[in-house]
Protein backbone atom coordinates (compact mmCIF):
# COMPACT_ATOMS: atom_id res chain seq x y z
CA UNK A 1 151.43 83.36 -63.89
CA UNK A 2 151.54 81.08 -60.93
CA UNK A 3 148.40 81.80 -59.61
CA UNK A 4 146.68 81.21 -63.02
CA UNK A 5 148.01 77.12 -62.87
CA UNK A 6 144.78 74.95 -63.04
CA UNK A 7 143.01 76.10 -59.56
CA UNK A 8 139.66 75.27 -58.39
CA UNK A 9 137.94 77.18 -55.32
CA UNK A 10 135.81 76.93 -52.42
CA UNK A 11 135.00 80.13 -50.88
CA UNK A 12 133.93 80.95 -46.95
CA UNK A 13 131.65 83.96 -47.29
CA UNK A 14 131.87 86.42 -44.51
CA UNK A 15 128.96 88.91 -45.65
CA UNK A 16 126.66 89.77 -48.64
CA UNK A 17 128.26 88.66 -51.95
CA UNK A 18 128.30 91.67 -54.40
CA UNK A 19 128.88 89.56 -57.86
CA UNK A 20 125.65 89.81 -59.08
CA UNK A 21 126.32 93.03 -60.06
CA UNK A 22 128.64 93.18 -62.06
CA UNK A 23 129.98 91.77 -65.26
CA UNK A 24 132.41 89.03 -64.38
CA UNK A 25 135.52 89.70 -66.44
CA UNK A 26 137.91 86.90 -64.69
CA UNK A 27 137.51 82.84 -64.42
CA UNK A 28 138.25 80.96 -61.29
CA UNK A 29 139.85 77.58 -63.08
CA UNK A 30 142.70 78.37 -65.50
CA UNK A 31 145.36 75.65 -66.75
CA UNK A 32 149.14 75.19 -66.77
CA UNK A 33 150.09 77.16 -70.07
CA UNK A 34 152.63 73.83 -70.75
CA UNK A 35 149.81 71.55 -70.06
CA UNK A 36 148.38 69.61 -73.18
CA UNK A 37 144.88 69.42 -71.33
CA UNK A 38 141.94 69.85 -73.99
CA UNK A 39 139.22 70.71 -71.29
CA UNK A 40 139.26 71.57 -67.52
CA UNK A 41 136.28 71.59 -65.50
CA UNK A 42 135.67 72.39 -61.19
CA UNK A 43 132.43 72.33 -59.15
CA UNK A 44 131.98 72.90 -55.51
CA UNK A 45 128.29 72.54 -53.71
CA UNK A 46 128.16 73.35 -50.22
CA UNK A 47 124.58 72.78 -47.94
CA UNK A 48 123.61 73.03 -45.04
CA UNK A 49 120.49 73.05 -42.77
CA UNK A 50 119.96 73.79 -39.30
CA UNK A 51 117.00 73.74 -37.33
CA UNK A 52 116.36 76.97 -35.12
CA UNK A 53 112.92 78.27 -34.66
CA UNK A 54 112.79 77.53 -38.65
CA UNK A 55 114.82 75.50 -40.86
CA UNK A 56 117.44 77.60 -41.68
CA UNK A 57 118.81 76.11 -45.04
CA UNK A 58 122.18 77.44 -47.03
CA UNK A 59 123.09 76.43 -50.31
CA UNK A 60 125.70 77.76 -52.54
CA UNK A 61 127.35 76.47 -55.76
CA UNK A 62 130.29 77.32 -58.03
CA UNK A 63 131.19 75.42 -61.43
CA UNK A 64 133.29 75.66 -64.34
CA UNK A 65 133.97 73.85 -67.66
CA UNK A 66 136.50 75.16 -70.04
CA UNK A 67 137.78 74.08 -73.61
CA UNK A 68 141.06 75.12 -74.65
CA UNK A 69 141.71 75.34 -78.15
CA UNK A 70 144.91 75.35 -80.40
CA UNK A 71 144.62 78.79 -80.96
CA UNK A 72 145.44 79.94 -77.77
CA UNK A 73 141.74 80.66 -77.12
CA UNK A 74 139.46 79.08 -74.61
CA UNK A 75 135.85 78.59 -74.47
CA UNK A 76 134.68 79.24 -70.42
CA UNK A 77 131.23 78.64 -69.09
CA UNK A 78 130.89 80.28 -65.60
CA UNK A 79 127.97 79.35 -62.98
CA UNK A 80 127.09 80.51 -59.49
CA UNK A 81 124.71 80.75 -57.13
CA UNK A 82 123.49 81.40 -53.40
CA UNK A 83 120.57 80.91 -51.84
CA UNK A 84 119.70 80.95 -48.38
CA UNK A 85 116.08 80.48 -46.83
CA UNK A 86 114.61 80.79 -43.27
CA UNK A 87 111.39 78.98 -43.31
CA UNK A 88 109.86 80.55 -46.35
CA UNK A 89 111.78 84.01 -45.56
CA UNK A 90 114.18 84.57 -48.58
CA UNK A 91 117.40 85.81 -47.19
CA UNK A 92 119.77 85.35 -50.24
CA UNK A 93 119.08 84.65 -53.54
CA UNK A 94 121.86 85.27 -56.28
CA UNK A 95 123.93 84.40 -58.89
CA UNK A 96 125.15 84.14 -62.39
CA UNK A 97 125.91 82.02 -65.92
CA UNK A 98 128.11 83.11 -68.00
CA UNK A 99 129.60 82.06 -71.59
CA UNK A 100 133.32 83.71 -72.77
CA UNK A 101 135.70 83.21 -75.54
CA UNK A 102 139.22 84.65 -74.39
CA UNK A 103 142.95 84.63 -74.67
CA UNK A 104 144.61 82.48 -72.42
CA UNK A 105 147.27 84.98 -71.33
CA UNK A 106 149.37 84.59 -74.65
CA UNK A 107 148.47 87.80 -76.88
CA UNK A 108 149.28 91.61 -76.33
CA UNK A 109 146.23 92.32 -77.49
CA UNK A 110 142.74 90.56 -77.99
CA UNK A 111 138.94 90.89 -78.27
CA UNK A 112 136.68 88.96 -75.59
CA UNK A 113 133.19 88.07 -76.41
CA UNK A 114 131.16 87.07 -73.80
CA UNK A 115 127.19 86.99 -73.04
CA UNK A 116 125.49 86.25 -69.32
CA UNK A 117 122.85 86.01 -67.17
CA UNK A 118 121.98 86.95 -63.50
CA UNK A 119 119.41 88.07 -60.87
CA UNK A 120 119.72 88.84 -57.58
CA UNK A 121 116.38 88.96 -55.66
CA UNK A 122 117.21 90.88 -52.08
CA UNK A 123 118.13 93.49 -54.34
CA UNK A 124 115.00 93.38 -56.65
CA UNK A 125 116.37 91.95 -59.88
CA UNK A 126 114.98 89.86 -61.30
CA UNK A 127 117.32 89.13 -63.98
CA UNK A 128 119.57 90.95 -66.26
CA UNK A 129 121.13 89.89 -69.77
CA UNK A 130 124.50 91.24 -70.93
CA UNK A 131 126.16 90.84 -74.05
CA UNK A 132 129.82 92.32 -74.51
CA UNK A 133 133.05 93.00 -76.61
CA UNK A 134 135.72 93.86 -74.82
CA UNK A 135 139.82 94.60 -75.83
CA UNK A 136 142.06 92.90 -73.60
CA UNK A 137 145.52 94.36 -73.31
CA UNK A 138 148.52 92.46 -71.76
CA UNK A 139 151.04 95.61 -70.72
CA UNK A 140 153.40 93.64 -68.62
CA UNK A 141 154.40 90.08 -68.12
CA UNK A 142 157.31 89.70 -65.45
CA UNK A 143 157.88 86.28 -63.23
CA UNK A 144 156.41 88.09 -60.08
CA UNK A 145 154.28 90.42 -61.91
CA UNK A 146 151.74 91.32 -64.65
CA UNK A 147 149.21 94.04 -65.89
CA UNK A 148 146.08 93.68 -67.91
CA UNK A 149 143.67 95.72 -69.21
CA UNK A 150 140.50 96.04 -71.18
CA UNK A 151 137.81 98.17 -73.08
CA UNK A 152 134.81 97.67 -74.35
CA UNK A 153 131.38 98.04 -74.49
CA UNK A 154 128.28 95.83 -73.35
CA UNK A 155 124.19 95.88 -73.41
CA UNK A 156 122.10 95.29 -70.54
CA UNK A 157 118.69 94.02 -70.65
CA UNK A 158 117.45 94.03 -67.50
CA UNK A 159 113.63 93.86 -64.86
CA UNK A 160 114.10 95.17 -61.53
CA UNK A 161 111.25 94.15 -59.10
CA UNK A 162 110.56 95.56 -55.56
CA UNK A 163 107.62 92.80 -55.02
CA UNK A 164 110.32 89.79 -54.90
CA UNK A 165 109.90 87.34 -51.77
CA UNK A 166 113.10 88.85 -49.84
CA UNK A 167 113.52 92.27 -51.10
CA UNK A 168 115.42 93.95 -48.46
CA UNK A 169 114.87 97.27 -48.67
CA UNK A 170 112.47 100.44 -48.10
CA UNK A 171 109.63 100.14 -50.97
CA UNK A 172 109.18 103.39 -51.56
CA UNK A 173 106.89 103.00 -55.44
CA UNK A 174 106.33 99.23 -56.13
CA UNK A 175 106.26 99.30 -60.00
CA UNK A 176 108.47 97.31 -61.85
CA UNK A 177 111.24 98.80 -64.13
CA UNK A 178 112.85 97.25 -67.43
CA UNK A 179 115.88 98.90 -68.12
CA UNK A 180 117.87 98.85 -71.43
CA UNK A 181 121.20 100.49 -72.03
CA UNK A 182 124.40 100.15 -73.35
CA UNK A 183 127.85 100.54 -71.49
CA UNK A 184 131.17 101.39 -71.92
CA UNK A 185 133.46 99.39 -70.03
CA UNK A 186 137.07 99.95 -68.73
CA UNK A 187 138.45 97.23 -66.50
CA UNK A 188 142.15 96.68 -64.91
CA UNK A 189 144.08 93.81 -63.28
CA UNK A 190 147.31 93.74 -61.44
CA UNK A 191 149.00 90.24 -59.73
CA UNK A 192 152.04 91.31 -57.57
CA UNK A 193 153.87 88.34 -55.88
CA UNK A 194 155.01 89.52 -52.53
CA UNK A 195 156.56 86.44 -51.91
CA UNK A 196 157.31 82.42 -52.09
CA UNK A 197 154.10 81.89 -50.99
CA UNK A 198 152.59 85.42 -50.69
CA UNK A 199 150.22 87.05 -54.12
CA UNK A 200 148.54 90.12 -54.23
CA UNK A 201 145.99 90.76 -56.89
CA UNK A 202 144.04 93.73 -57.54
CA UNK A 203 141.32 94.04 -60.36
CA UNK A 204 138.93 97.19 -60.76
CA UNK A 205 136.04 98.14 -63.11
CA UNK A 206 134.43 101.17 -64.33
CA UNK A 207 131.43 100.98 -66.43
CA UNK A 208 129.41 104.50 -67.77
CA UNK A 209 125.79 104.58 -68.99
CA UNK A 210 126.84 105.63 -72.97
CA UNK A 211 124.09 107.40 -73.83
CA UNK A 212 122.37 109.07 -70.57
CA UNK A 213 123.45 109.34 -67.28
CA UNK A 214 126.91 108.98 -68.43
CA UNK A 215 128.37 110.87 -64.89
CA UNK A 216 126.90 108.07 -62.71
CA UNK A 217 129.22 105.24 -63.35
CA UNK A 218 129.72 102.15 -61.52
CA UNK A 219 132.67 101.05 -60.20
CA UNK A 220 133.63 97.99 -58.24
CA UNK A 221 136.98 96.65 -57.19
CA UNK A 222 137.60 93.53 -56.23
CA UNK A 223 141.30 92.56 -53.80
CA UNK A 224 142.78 89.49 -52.42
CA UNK A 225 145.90 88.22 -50.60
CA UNK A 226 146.81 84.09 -51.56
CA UNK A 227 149.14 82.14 -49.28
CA UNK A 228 149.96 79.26 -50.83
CA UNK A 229 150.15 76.75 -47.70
CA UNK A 230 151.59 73.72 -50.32
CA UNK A 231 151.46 72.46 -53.62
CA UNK A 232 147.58 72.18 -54.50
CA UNK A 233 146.50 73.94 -51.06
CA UNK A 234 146.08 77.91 -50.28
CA UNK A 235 144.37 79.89 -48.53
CA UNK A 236 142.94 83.38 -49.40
CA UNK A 237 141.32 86.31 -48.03
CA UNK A 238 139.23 89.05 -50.02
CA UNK A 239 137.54 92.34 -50.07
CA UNK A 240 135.29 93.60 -52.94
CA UNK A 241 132.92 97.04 -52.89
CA UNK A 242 130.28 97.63 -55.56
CA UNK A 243 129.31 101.49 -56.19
CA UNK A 244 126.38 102.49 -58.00
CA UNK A 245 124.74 105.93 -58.08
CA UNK A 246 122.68 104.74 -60.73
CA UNK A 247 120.37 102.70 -59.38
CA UNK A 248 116.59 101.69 -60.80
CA UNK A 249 115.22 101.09 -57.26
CA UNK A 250 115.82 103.16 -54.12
CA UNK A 251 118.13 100.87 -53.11
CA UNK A 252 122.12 101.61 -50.83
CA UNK A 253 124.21 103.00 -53.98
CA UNK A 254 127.71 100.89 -51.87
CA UNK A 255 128.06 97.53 -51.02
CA UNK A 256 130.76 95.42 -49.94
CA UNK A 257 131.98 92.03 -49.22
CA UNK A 258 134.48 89.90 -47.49
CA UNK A 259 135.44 86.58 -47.66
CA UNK A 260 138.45 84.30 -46.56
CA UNK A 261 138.49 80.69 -47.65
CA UNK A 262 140.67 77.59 -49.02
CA UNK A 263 141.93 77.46 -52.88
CA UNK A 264 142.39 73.90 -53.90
CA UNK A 265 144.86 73.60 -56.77
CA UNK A 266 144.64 70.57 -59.16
């Protein structure tokens, strides 16, 4: 697929990020499939600080190391994080590691371990551990088009806390909640090129409680349009909701995000 050709990213966010909240199914760096690279590896940092009646300071960082293997399998570690303070007011505080052994595009079928780690404390958690199995099925491989899809199952371990420094919403009770449950996870991706320089791609995720609560899944879906402006630069534009009935603090069950940014291919 052309837009899976050894791309790294740096990302313009609009609004709220939503990431934290899900389990991240798709990398951001991914090689030439002729390429005879053992390892690829990206990292973008951004920063900045302003002074207003506060310091207002913004940090936000993205990295990735992979290790390809002759198998056709790849070893991806997955980082991010934003954080963004005025004075001593938390305003954003988010992000995510993550460890995965996957197919690199070249099976019909094939199983996808992966384990990670995030928090996100405007929204009271604290952190959350997930460890998953999932089936990833390749239904259709064309030059300007492809289909993948996946099922499994994953655990989360996770402490929600309303008392966080930048908790953004009503209190309501303050106690803190651990949470354990297991998942069952269906998940969807489609990459349409429109164009020379035009690509569509669509991904969507469904995940049900497996033992309780099974009728309040959550489901997020994730969009973006790439125009590829030359050979290593693009530019991109993306939407991505989050809905969640199931909830452990009295928190909005929807939330969305947009961003728009440039994609620098190497």
């Amino acid at each position: 697929m052309k837009l899976k050709q050894g791309v790294t990213a740096i990302f313009c966010s609009l609004l709220i990020t939503a990431n934290a909240q899900i389990l991240t199914v798709e990398s951001e760096l991914y090689r030439d499939t002729t390429s005879g690279k053992k390892i690829g590896a990206t990292l973008s940092l951004a920063f900045s600080n302003s002074k207003q009646r506060k310091n207002l300071l913004d940090f936000s960082s993205r990295g990735e190391f992979d290790v390809y293997f002759k198998n056709r399998y790849a070893l991806i570690f997955l980082g991010r994080t934003d954080a963004t303070y005025n004075g001593k007011a938390v305003l954003q505080n988010n992000g995510y590691l993550q460890i995965r052994y996957r197919d690199q595009d070249s099976r019909k079928f094939s199983l996808e371990p992966s384990m990670q780690a995030q928090w996100n404390g405007i929204q009271g958690m604290e952190y959350r551990f997930l460890t998953s199995l999932n089936l990833r099925m390749r239904w259709l491989t064309r030059p300007k088009a492809n289909l993948y899809t996946g099922l499994g199952t994953f655990y989360e371990m996770e402490r929600w806390n309303p008392l966080l420094g930048g908790y953004a919403f009503a209190m309501g009770d303050s106690s803190i909640i651990l949470r354990n449950m297991f998942r069952l996870n269906l998940t969807s991706k489609y990459t349409l090129q429109l164009g020379t320089f035009v690509t569509w791609t669509g991904m969507t995720y469904i995940q049900f409680p497996i033992y309780q609560h099974f009728n309040t899944p959550r489901w997020v879906f994730d969009t973006q349009f790439l125009f590829k402006l030359n050979k290593h630069l693009s530019f991109t534009i993306n939407y991505n909701h989050n809905l969640d009935f199931f909830r452990p603090l009295p928190i909005d069950p929807y939330f969305y995000a947009t961003s728009s940014g440039i994609r620098i291919s190497i």
